[in-house]
Protein backbone atom coordinates (compact mmCIF):
# COMPACT_ATOMS: atom_id res chain seq x y z
CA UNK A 1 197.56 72.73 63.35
CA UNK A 2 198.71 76.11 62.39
CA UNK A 3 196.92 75.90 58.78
CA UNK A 4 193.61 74.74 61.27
CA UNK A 5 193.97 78.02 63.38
CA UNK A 6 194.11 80.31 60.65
CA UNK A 7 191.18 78.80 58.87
CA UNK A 8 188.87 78.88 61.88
CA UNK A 9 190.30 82.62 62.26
CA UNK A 10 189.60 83.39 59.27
CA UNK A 11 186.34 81.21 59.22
CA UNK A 12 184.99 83.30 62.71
CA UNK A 13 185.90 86.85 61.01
CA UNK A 14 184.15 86.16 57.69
CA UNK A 15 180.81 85.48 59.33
CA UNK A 16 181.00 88.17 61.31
CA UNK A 17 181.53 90.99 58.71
CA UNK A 18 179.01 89.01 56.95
CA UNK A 19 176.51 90.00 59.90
CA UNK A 20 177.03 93.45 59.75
CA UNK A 21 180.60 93.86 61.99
CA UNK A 22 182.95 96.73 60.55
CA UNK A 23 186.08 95.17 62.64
CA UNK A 24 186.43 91.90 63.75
CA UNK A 25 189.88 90.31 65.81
CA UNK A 26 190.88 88.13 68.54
CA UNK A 27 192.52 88.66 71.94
CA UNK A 28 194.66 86.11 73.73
CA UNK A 29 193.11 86.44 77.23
CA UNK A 30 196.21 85.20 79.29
CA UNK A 31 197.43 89.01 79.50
CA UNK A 32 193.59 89.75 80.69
CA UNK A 33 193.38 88.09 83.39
CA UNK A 34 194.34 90.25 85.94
CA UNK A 35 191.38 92.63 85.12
CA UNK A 36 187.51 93.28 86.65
CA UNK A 37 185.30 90.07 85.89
CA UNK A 38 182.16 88.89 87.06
CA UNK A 39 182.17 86.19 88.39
CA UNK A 40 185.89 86.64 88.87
CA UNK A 41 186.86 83.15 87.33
CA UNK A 42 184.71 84.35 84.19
CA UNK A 43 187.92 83.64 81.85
CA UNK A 44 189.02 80.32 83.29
CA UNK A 45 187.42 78.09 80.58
CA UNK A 46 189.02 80.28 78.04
CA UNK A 47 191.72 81.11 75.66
CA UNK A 48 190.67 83.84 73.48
CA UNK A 49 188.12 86.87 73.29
CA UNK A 50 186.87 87.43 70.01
CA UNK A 51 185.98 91.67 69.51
CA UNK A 52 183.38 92.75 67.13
CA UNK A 53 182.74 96.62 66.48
CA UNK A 54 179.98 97.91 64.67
CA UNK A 55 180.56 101.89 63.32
CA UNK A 56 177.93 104.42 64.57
CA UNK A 57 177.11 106.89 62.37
CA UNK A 58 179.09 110.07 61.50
CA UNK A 59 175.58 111.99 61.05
CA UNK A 60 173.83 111.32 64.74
CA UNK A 61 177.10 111.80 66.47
CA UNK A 62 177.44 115.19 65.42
CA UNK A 63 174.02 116.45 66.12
CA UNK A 64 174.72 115.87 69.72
CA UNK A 65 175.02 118.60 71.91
CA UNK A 66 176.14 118.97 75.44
CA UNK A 67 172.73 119.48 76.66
CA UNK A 68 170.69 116.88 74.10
CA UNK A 69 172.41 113.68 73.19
CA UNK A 70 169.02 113.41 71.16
CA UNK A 71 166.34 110.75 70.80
CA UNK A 72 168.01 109.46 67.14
CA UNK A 73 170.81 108.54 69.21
CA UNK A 74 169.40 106.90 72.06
CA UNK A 75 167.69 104.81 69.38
CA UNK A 76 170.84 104.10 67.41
CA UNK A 77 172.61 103.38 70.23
CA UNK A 78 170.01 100.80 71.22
CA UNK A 79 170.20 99.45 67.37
CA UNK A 80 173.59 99.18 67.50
CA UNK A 81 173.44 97.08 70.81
CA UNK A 82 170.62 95.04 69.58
CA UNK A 83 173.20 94.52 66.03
CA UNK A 84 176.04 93.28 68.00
CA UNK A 85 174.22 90.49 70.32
CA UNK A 86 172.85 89.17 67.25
CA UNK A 87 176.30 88.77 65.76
CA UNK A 88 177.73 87.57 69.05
CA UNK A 89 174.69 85.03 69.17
CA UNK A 90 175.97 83.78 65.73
CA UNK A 91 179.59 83.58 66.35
CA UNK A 92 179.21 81.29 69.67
CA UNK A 93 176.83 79.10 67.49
CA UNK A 94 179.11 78.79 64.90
CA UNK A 95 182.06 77.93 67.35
CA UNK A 96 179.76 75.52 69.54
CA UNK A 97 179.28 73.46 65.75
CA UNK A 98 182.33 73.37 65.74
CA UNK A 99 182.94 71.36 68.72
CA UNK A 100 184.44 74.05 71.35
CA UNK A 101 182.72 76.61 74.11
CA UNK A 102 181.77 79.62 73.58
CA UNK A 103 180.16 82.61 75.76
CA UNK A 104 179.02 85.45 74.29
CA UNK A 105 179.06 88.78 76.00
CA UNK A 106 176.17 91.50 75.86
CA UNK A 107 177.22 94.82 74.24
CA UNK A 108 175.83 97.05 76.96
CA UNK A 109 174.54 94.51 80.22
CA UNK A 110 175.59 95.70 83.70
CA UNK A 111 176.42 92.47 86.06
CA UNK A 112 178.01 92.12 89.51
CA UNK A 113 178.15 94.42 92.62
CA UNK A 114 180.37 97.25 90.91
CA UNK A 115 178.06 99.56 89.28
CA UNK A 116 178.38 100.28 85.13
CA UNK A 117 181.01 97.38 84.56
CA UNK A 118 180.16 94.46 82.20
CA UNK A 119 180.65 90.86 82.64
CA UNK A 120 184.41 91.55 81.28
CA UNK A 121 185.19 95.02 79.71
CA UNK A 122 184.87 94.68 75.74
CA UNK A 123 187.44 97.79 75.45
CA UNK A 124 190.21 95.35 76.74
CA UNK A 125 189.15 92.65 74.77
CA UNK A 126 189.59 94.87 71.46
CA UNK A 127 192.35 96.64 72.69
CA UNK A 128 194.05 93.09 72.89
CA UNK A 129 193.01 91.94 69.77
CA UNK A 130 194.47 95.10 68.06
CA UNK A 131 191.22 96.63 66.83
CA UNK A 132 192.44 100.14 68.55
CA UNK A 133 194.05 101.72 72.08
CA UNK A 134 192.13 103.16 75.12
CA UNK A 135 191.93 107.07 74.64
CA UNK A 136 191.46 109.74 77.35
CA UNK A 137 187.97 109.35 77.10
CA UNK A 138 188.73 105.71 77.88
CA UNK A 139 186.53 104.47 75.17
CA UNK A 140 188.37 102.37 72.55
CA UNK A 141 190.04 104.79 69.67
CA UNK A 142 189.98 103.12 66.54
CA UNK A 143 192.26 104.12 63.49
CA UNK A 144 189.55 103.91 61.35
CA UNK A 145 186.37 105.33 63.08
CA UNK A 146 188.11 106.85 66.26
CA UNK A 147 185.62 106.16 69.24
CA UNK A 148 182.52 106.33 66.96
CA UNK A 149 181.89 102.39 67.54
CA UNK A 150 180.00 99.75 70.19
CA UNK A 151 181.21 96.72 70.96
CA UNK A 152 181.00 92.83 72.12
CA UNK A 153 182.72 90.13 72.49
CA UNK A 154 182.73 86.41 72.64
CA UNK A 155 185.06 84.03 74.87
CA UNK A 156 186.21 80.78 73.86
CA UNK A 157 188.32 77.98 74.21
CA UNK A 158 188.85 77.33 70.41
CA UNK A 159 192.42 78.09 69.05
CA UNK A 160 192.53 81.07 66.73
CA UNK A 161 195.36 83.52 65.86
CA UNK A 162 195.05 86.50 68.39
CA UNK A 163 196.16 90.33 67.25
CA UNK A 164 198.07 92.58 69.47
CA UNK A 165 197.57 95.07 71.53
CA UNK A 166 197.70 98.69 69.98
CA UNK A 167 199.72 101.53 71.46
CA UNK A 168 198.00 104.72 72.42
CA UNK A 169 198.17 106.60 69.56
CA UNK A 170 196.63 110.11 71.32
CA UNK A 171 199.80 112.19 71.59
CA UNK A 172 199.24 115.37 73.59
CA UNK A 173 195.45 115.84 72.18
CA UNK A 174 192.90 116.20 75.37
CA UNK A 175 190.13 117.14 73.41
CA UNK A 176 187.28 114.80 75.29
CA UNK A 177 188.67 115.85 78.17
CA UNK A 178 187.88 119.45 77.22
CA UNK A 179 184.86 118.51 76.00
CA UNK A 180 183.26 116.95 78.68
CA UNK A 181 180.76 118.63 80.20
CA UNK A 182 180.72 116.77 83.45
CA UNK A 183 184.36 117.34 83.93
CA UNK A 184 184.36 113.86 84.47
CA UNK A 185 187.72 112.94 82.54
CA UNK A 186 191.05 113.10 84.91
CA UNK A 187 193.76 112.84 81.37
CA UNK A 188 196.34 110.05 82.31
CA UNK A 189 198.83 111.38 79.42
CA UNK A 190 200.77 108.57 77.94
CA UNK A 191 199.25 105.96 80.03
CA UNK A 192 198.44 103.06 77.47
CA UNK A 193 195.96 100.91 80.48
CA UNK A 194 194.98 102.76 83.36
CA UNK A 195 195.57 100.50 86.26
CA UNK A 196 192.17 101.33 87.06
CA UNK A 197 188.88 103.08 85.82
CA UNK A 198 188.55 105.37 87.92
CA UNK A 199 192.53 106.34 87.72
CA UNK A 200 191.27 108.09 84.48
CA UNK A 201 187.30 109.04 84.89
CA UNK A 202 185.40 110.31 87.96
CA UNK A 203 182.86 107.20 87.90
CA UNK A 204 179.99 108.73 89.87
CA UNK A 205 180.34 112.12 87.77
CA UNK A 206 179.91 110.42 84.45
CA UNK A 207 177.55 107.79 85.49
CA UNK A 208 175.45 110.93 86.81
CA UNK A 209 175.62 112.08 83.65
CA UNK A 210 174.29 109.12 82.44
CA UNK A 211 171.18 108.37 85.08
CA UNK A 212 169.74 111.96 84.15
CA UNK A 213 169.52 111.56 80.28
CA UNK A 214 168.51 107.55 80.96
CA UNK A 215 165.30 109.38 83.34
CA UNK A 216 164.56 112.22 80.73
CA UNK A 217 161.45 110.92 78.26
CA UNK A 218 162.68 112.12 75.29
CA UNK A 219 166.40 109.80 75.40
CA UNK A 220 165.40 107.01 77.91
CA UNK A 221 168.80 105.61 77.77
CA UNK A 222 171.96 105.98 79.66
CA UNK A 223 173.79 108.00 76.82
CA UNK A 224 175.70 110.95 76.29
CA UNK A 225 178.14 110.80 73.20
CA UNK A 226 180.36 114.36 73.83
CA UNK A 227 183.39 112.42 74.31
CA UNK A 228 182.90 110.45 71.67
CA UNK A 229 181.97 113.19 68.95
CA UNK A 230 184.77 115.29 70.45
CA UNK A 231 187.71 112.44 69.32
CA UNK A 232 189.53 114.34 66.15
CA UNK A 233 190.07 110.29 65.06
CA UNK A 234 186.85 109.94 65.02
CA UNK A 235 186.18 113.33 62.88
CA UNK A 236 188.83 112.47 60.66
CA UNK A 237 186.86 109.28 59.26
CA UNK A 238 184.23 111.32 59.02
CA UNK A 239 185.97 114.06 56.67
CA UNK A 240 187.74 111.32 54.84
CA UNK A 241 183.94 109.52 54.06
CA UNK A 242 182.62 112.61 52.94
CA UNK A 243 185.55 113.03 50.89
CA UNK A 244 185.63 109.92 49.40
CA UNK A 245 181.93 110.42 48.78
CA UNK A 246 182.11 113.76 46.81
CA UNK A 247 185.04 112.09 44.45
């Protein structure tokens, strides 16, 4: 059984760095279940959330600015979206051959009567398969790529070997909450999972933030990227590429 689990692991992560993923893991969802879902027995059928991050690139997310997330990233964003669901469509098709259920989860879909939450949020799904810890900014924080990723995930009832969680890894750094223009970040210090969203980020500020660039013709989508291009994680894979690029 154990060799079976860590084939099919193994089997799942394969195709989806084949498809264009940069990380890949899986999340027991027992410890999950306590959190927002709609509909709020979402995870009953299921054992595991599988997390799948694409990177965004270095070069749009620092030409944002505070007043012009730009048009290149609204697009990229929308890319990267587009990238994810198509992996996610893959994976649950792979694990529905396979004989077991499988639901996969749109990288950026609003559901439900709260307003900007997902089906289930994919930030606690990766944080619980290990792929990184929730930052100030509350976005995922990856070693690798800080904050500079999307992501989706799939839920299933087929056994696989699940990560764990990562510790927050910020230290005293508020950078995004400098950063951000709305003044929408609170800072919840060592805090590895705020209890609650809006324990960490005035909601209605940010999504404000949001609605105006998603109504302005030139981005079109609900973007704004200062938190994420602020992240020195995320500016430290981007020095180390460049690096490793000029060697």
């Amino acid at each position: 059984m154990a060799n079976t689990v860590l084939s099919r692991t193994k089997e799942v992560k394969n195709l989806a760095t084949s498809l264009g993923a940069d990380l890949v893991g899986v999340a027991d969802l027992v410890p999950l279940r306590p959190i927002y879902t709609h509909p709020v027995d979402l995870l009953a059928p299921f054992s595991h959330g599988i997390s799948v991050a694409v990177r965004l690139s270095d070069a749009v997310i620092d030409a944002i600015t505070p007043h012009d997330p730009t048009a290149v990233y609204a697009q990229h964003y929308v890319t990267a979206n587009a990238l994810l669901d198509q992996i996610t469509f893959r994976l649950a098709g792979l694990i529905q051959a396979r004989g077991y259920r499988a639901l996969p989860i749109h990288a950026s879909q609003q559901v439900g009567p709260k307003r900007w939450y997902a089906a289930i949020s994919h930030k606690a799904v990766a944080r619980g398969a290990g792929l990184g810890w929730i930052g100030e900014n509350l976005l995922l924080v990856t070693p690798q790529f800080g904050p500079r990723v999307r992501l989706a995930s799939v839920l299933t009832d087929m056994p696989l070997q699940s990560g764990a969680p990562m510790a927050k890894a910020c230290g005293g750094c508020h950078a995004c909450v400098d950063a951000c223009p709305a003044r929408a970040l609170r800072g919840v210090g060592a805090l590895d999972y705020p209890e609650s969203r809006e324990l960490a980020l005035d909601t209605a500020v940010c999504a404000g933030r949001l609605d105006f660039f998603h109504g302005e013709a030139s981005v079109g989508q609900p973007v704004c990227g200062i938190c994420v291009q602020a992240c020195p994680y995320g500016k430290k894979a981007a020095r180390g590429a460049a690096g490793a690029g000029k060697a």
